[in-house]
PDB file of N, CA and C in Angstrom:
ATOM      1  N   UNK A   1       0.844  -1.177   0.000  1.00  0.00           N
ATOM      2  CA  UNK A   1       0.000   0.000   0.000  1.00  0.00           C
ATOM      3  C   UNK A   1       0.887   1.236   0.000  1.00  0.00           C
ATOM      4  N   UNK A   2       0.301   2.412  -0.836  1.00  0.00           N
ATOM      5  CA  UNK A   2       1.195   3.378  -0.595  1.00  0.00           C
ATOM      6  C   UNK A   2       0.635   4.393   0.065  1.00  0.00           C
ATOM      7  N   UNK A   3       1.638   4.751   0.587  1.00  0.00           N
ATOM      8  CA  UNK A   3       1.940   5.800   2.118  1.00  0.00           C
ATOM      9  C   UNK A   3       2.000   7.320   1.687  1.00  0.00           C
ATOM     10  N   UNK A   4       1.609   8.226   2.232  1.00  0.00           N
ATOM     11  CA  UNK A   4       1.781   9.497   3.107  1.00  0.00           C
ATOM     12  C   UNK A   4       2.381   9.838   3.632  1.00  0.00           C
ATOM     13  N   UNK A   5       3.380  10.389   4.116  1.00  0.00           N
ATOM     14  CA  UNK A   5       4.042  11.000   5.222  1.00  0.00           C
ATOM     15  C   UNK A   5       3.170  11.897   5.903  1.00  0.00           C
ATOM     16  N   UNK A   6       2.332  12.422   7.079  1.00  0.00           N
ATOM     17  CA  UNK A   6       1.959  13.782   7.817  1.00  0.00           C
ATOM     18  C   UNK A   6       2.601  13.593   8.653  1.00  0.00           C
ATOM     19  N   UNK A   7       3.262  14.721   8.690  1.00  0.00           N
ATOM     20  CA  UNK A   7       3.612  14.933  10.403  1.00  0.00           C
ATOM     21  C   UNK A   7       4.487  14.106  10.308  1.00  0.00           C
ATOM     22  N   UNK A   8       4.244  12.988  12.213  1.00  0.00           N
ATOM     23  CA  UNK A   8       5.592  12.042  12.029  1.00  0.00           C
ATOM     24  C   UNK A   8       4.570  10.741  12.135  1.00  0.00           C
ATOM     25  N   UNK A   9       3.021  10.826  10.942  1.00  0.00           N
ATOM     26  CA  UNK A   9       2.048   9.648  11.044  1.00  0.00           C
ATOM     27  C   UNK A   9       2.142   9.152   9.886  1.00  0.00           C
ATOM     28  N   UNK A  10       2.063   7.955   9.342  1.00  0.00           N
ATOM     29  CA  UNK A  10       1.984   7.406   7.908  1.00  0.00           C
ATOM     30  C   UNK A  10       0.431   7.321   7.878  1.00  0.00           C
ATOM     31  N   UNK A  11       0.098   8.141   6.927  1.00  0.00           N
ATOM     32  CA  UNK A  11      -1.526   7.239   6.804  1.00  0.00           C
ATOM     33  C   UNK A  11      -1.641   6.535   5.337  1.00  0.00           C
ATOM     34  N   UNK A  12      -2.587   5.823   5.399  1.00  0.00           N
ATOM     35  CA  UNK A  12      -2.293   4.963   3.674  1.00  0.00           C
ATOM     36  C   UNK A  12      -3.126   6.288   2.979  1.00  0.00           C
ATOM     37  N   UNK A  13      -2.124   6.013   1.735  1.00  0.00           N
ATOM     38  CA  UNK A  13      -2.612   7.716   0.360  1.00  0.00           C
ATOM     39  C   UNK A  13      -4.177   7.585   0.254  1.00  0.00           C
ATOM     40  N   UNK A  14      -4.859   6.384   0.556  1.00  0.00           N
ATOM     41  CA  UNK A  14      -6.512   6.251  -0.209  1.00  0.00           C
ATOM     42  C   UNK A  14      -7.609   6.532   1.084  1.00  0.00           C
ATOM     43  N   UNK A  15      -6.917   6.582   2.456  1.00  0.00           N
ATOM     44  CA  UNK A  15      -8.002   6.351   3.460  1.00  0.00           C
ATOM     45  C   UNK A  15      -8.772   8.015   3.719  1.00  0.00           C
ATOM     46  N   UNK A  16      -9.630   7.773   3.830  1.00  0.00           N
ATOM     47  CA  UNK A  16     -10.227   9.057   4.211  1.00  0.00           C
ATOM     48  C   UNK A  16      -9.907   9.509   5.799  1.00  0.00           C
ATOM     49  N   UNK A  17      -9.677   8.705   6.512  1.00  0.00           N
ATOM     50  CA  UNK A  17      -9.443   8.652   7.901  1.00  0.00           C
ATOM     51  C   UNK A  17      -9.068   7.162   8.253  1.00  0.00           C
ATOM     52  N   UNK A  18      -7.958   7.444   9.609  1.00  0.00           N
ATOM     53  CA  UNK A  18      -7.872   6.313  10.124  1.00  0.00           C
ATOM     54  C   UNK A  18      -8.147   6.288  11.572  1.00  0.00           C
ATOM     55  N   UNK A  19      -8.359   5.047  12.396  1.00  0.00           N
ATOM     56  CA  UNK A  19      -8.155   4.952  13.621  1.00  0.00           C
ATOM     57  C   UNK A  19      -7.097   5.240  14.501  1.00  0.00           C
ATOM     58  N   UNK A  20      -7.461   5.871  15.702  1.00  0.00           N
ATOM     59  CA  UNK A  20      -6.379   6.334  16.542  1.00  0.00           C
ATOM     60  C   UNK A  20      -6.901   5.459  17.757  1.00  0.00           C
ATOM     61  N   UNK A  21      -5.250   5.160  17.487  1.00  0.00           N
ATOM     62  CA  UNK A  21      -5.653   3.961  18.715  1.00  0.00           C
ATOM     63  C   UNK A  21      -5.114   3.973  19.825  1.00  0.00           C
ATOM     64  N   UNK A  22      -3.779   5.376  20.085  1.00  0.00           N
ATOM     65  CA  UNK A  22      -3.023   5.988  21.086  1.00  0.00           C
ATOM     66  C   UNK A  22      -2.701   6.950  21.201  1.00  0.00           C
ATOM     67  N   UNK A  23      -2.896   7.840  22.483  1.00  0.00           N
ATOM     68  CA  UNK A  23      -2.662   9.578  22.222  1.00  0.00           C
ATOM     69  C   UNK A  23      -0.994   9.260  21.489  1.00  0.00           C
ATOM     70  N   UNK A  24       0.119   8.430  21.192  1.00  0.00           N
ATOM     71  CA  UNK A  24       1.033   8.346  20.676  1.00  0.00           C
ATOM     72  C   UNK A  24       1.082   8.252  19.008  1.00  0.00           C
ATOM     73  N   UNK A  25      -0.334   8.383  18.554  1.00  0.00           N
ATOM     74  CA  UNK A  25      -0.281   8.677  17.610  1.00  0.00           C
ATOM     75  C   UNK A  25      -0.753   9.744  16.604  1.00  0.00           C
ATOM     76  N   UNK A  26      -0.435  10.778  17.883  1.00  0.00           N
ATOM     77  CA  UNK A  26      -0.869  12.424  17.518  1.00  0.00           C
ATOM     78  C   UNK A  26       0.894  13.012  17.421  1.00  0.00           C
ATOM     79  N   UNK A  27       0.330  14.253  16.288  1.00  0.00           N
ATOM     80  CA  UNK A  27       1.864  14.719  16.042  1.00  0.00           C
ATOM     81  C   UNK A  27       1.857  15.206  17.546  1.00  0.00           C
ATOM     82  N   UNK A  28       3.483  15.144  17.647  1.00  0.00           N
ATOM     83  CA  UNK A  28       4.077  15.883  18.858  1.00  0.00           C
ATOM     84  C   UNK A  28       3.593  16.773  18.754  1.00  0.00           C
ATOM     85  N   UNK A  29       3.303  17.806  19.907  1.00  0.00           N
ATOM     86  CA  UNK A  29       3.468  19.348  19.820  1.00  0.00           C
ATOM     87  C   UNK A  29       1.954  20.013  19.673  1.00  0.00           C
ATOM     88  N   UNK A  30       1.366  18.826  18.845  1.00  0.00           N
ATOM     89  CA  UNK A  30       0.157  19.639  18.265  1.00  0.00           C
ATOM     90  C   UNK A  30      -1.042  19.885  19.339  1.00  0.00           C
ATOM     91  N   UNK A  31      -1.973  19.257  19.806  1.00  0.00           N
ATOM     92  CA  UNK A  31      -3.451  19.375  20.485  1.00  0.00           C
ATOM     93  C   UNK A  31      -4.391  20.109  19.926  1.00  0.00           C
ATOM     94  N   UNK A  32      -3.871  20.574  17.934  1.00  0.00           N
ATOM     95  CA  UNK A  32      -5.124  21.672  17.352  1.00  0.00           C
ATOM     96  C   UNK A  32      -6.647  20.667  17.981  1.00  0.00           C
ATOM     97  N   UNK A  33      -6.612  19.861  17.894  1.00  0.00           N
ATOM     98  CA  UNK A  33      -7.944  19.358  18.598  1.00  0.00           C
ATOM     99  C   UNK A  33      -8.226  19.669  19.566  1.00  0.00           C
ATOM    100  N   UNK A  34      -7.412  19.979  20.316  1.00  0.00           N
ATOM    101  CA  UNK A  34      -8.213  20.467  21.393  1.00  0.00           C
ATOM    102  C   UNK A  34      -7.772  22.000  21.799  1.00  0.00           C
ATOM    103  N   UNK A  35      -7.670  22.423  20.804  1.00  0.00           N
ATOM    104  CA  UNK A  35      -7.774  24.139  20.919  1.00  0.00           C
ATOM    105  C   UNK A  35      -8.405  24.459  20.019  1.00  0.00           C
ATOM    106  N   UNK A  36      -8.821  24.252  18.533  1.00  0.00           N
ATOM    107  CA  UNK A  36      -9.587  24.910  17.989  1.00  0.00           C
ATOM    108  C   UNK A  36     -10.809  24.892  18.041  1.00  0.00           C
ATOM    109  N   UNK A  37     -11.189  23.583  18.170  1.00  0.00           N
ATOM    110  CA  UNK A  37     -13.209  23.397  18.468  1.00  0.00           C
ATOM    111  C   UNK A  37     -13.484  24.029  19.468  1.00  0.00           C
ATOM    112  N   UNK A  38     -15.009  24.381  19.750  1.00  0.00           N
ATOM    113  CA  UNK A  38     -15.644  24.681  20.861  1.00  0.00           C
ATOM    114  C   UNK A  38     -16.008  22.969  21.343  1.00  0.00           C
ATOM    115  N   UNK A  39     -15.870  23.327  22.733  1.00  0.00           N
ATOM    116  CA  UNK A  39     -16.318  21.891  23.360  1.00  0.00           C
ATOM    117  C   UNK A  39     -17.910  22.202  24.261  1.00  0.00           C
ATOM    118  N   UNK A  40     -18.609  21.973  24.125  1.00  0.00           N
ATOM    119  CA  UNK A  40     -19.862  22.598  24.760  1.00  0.00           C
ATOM    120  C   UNK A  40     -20.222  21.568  26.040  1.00  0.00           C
ATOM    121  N   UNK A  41     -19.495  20.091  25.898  1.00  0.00           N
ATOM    122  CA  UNK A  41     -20.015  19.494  26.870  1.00  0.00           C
ATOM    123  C   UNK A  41     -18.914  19.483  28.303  1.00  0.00           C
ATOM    124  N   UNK A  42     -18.765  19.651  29.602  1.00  0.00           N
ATOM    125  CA  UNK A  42     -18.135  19.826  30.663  1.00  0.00           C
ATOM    126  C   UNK A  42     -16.901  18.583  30.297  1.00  0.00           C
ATOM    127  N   UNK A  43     -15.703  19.836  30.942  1.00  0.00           N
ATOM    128  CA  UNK A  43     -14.609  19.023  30.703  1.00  0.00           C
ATOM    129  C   UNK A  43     -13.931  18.868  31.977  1.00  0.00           C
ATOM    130  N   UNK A  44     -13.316  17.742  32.499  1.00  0.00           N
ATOM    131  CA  UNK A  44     -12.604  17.920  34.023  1.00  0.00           C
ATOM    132  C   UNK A  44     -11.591  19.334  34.269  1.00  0.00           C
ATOM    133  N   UNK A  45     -11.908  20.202  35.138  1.00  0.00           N
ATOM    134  CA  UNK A  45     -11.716  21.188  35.378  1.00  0.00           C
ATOM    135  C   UNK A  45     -11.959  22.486  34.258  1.00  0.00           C
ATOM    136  N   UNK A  46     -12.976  22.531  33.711  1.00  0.00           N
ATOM    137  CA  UNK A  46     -13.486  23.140  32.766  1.00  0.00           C
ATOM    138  C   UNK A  46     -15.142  23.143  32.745  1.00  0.00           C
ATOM    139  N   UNK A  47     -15.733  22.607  33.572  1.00  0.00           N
ATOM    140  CA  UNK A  47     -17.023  22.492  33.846  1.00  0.00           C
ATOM    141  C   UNK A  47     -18.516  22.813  32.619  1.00  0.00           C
ATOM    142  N   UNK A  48     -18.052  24.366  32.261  1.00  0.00           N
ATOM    143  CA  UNK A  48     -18.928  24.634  31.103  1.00  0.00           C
ATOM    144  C   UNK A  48     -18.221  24.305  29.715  1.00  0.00           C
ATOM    145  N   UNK A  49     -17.443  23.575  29.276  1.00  0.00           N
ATOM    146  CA  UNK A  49     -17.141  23.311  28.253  1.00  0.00           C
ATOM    147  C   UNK A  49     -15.797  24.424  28.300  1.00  0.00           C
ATOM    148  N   UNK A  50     -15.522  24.609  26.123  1.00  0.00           N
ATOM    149  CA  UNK A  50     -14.497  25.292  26.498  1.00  0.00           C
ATOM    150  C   UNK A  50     -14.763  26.025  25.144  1.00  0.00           C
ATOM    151  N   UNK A  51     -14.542  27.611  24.894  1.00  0.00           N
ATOM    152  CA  UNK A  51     -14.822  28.451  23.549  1.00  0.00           C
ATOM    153  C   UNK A  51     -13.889  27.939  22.746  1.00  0.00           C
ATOM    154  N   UNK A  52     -14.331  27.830  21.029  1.00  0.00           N
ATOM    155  CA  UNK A  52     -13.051  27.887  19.683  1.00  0.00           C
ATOM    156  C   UNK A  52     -11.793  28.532  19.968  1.00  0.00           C
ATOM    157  N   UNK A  53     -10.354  28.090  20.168  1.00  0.00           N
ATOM    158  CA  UNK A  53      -9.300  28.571  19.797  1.00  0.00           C
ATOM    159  C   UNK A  53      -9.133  28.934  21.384  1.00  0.00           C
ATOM    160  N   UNK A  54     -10.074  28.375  22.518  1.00  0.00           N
ATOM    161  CA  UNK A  54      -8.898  28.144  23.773  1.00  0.00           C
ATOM    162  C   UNK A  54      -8.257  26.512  24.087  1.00  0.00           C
ATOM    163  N   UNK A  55      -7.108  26.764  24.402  1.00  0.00           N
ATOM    164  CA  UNK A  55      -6.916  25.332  24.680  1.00  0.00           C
ATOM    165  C   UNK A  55      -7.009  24.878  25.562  1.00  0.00           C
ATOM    166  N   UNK A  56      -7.608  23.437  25.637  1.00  0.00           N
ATOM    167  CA  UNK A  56      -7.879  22.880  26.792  1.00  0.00           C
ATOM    168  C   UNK A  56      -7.567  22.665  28.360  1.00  0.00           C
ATOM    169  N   UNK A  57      -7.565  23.047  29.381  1.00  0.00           N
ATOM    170  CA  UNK A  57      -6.868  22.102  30.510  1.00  0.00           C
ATOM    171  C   UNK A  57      -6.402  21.008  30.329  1.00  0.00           C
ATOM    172  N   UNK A  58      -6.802  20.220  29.817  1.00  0.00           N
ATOM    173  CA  UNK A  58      -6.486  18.605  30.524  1.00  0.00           C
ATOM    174  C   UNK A  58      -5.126  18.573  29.425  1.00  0.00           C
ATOM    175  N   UNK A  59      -4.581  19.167  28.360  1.00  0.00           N
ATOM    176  CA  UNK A  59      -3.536  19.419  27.337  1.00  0.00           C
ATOM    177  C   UNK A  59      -2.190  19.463  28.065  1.00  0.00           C
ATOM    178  N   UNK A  60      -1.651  18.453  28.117  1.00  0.00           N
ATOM    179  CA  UNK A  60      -0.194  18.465  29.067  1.00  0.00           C
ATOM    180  C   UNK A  60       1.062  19.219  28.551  1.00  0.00           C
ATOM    181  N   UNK A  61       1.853  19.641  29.170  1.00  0.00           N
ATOM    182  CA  UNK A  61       3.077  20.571  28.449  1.00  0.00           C
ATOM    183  C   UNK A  61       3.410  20.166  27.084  1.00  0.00           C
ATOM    184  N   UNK A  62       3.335  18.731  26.532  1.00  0.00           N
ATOM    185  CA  UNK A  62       3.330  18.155  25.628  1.00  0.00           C
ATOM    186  C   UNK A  62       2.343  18.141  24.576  1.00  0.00           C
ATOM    187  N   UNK A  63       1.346  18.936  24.993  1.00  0.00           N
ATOM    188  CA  UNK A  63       0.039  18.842  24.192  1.00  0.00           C
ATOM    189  C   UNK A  63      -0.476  17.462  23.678  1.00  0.00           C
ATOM    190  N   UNK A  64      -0.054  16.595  24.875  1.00  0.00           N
ATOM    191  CA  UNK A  64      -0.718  15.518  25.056  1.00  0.00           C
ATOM    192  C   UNK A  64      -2.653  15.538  26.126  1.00  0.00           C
ATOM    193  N   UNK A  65      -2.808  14.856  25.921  1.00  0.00           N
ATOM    194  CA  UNK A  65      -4.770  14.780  26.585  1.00  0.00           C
ATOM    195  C   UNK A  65      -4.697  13.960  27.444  1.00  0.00           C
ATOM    196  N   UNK A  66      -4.533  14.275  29.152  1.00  0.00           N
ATOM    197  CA  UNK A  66      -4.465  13.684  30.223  1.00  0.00           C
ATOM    198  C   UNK A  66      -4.936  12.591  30.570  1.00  0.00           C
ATOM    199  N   UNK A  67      -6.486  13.095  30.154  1.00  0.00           N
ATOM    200  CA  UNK A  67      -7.662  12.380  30.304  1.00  0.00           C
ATOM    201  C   UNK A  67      -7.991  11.327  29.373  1.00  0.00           C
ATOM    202  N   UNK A  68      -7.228  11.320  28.182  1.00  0.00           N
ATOM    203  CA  UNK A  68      -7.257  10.231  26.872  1.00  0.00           C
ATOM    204  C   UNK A  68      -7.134   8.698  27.455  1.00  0.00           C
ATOM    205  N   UNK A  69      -8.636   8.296  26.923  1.00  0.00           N
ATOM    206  CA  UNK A  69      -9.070   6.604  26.906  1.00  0.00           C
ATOM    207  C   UNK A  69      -9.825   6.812  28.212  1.00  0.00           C
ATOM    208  N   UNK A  70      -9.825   7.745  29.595  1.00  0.00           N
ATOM    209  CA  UNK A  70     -10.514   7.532  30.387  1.00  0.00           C
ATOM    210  C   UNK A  70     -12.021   8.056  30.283  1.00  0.00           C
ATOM    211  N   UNK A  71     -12.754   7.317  31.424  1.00  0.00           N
ATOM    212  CA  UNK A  71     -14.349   7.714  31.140  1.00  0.00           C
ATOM    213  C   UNK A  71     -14.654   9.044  31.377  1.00  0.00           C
ATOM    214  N   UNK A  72     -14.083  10.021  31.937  1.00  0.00           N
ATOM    215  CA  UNK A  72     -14.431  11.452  32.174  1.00  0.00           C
ATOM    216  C   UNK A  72     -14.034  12.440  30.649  1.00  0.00           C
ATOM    217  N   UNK A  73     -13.483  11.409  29.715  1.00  0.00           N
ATOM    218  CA  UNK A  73     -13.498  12.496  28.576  1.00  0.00           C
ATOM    219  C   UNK A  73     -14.422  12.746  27.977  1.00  0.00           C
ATOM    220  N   UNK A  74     -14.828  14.308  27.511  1.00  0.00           N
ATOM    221  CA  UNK A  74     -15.801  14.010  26.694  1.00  0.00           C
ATOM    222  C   UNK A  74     -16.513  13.023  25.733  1.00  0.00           C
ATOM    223  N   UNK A  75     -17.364  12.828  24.773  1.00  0.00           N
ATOM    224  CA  UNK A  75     -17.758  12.349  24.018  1.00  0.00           C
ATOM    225  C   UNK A  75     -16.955  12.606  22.935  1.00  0.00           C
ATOM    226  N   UNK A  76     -17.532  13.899  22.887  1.00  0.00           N
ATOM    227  CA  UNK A  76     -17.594  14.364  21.404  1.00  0.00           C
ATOM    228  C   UNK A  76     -15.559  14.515  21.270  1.00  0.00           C
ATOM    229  N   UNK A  77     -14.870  14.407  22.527  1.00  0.00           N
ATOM    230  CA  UNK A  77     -13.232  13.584  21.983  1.00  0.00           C
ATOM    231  C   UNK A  77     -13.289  12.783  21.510  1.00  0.00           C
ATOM    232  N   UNK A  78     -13.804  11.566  22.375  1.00  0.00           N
ATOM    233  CA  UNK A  78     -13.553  10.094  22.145  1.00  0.00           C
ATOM    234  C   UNK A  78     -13.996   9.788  20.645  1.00  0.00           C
ATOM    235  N   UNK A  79     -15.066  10.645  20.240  1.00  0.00           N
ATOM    236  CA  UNK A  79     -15.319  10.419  18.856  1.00  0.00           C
ATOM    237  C   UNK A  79     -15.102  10.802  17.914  1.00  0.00           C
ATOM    238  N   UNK A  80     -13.761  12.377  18.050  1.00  0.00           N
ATOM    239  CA  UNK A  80     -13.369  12.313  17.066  1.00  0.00           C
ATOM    240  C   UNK A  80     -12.512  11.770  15.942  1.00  0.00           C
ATOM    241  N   UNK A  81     -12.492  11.764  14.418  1.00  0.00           N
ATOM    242  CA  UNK A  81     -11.425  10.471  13.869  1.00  0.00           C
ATOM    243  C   UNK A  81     -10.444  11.273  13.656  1.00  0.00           C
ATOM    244  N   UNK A  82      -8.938  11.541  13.416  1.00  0.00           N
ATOM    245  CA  UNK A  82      -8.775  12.786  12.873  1.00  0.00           C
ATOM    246  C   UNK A  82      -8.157  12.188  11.786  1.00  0.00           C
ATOM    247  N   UNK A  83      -7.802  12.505  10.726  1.00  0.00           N
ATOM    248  CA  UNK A  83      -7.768  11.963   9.489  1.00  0.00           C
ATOM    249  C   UNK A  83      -6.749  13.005   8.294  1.00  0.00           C
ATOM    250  N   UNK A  84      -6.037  12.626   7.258  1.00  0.00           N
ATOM    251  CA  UNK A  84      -5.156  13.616   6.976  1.00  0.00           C
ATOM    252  C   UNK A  84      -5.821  14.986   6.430  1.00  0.00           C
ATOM    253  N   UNK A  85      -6.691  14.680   6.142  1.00  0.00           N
ATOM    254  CA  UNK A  85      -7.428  16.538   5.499  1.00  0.00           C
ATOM    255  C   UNK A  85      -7.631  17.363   6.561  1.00  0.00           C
ATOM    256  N   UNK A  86      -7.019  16.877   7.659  1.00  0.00           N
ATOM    257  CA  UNK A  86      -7.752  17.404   9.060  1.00  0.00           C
ATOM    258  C   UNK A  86      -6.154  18.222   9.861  1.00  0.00           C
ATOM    259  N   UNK A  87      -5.492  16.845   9.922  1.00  0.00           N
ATOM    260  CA  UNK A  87      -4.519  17.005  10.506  1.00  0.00           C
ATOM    261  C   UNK A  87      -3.520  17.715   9.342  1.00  0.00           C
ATOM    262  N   UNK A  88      -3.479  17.233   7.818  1.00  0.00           N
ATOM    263  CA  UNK A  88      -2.257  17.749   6.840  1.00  0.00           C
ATOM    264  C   UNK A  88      -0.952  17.859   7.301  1.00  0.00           C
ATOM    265  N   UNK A  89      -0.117  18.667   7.026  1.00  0.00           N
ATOM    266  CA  UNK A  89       1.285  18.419   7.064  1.00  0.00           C
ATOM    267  C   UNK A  89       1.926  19.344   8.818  1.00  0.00           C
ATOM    268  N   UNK A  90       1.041  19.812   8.958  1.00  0.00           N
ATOM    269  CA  UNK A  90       1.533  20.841  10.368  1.00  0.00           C
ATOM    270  C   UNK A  90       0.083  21.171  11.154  1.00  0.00           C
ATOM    271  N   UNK A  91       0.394  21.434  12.338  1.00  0.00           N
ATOM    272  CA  UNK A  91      -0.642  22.361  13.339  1.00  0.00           C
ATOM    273  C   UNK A  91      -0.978  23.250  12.597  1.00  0.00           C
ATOM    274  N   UNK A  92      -0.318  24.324  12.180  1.00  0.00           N
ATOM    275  CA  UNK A  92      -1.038  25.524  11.386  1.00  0.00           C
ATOM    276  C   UNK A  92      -2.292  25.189  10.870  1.00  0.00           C
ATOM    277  N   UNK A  93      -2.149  23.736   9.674  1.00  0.00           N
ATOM    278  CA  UNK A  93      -2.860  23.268   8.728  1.00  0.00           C
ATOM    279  C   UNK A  93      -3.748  22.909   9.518  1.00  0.00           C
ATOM    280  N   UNK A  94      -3.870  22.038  10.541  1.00  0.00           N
ATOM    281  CA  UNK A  94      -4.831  21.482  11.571  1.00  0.00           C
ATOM    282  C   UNK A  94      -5.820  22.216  11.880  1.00  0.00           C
ATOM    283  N   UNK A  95      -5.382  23.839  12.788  1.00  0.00           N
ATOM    284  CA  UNK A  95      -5.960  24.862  13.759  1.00  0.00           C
ATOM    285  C   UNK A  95      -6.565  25.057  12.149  1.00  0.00           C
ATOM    286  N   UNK A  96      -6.056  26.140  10.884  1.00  0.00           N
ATOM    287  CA  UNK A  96      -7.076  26.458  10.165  1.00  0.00           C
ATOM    288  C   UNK A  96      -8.102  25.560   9.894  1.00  0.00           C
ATOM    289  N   UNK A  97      -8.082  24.026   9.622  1.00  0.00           N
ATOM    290  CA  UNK A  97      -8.829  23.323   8.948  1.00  0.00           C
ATOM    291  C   UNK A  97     -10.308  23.263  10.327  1.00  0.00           C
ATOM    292  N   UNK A  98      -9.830  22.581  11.527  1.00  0.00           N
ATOM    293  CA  UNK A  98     -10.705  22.767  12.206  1.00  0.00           C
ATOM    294  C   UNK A  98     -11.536  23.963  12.707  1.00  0.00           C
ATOM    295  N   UNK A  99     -10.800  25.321  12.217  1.00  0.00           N
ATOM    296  CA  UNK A  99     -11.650  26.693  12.212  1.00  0.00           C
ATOM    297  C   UNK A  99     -12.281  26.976  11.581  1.00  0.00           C
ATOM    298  N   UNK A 100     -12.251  26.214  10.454  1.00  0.00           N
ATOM    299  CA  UNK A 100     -13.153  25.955   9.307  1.00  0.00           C
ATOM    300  C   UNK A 100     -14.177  25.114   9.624  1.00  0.00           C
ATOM    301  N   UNK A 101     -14.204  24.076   9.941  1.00  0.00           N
ATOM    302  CA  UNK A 101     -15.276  23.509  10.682  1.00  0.00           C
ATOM    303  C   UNK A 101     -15.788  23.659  11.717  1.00  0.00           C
ATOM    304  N   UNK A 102     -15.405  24.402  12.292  1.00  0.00           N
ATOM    305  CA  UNK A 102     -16.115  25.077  13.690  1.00  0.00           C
ATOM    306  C   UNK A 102     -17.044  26.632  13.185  1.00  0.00           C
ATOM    307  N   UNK A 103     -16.610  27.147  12.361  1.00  0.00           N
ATOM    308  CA  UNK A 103     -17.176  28.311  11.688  1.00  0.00           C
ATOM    309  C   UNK A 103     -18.570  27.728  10.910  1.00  0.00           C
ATOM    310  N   UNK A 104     -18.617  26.691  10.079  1.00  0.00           N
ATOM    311  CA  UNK A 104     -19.510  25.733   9.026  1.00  0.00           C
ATOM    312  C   UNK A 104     -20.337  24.687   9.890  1.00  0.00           C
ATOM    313  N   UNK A 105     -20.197  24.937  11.401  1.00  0.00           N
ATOM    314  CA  UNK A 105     -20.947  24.030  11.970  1.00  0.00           C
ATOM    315  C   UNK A 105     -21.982  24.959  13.024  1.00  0.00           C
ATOM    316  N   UNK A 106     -21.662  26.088  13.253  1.00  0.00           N
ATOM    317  CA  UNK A 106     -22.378  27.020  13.992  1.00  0.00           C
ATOM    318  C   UNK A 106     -23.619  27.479  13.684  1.00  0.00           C
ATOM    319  N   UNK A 107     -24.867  26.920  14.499  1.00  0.00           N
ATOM    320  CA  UNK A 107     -25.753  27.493  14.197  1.00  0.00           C
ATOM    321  C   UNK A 107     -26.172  28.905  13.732  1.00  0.00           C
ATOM    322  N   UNK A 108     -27.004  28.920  12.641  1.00  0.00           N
ATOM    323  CA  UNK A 108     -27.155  30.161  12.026  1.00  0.00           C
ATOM    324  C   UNK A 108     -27.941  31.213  12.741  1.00  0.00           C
ATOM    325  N   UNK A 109     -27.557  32.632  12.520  1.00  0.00           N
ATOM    326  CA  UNK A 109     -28.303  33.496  13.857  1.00  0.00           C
ATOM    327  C   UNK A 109     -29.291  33.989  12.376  1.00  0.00           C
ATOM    328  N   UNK A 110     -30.731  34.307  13.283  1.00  0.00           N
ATOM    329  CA  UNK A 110     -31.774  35.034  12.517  1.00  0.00           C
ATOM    330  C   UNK A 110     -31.023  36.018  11.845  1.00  0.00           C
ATOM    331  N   UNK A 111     -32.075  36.753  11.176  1.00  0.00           N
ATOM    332  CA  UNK A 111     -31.993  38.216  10.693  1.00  0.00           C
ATOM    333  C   UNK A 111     -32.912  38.869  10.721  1.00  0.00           C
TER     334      UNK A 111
END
């Protein structure tokens, strides 16, 4: 099968997403997941959730996820896939892509 390079992840060139099956298989450095979304549901020491483009508490000096695989993580973590159109070649690419989907997912205000 042929490969991808992102980051320091191989994903195969055809998958739309793959499984993450260890916070060890997030680029170093990064956590755009958990700084660019809004999180709306209570996070351990974050109670009301958390606004787009703050980063999380539970995000260790490493921008590793403390709380990763345990039952107090959110949902809407545990379920995200992240996948190369998401993640691409750097954080930069990450934070814009998911600001993009956090912008395209916001309910629409009247007029």
């Amino acid at each position: 099968m042929t490969e991808a390079k992102t980051g320091t992840s191989a994903y195969p060139a055809s998958a739309d997403s793959y499984e993450l099956d260890s916070v060890a298989d997030c680029r170093p450095g990064c956590g755009a997941c958990c700084t660019a979304p809004s999180i709306s549901s209570p996070i351990p020491g974050m109670p009301h959730g958390k606004p787009a483009g703050m980063r999380c508490v539970q995000l260790d000096d490493d921008a590793r996820c403390r709380i990763f695989g345990r039952p107090e993580r959110p949902t809407v973590c545990a379920s995200l896939r992240p996948s190369p159109a998401m993640c691409g070649d750097s954080r930069a690419h990450a934070m814009r892509w998911l600001a993009l989907m956090e912008q395209a997912t916001q309910p629409s205000t009247p007029r």
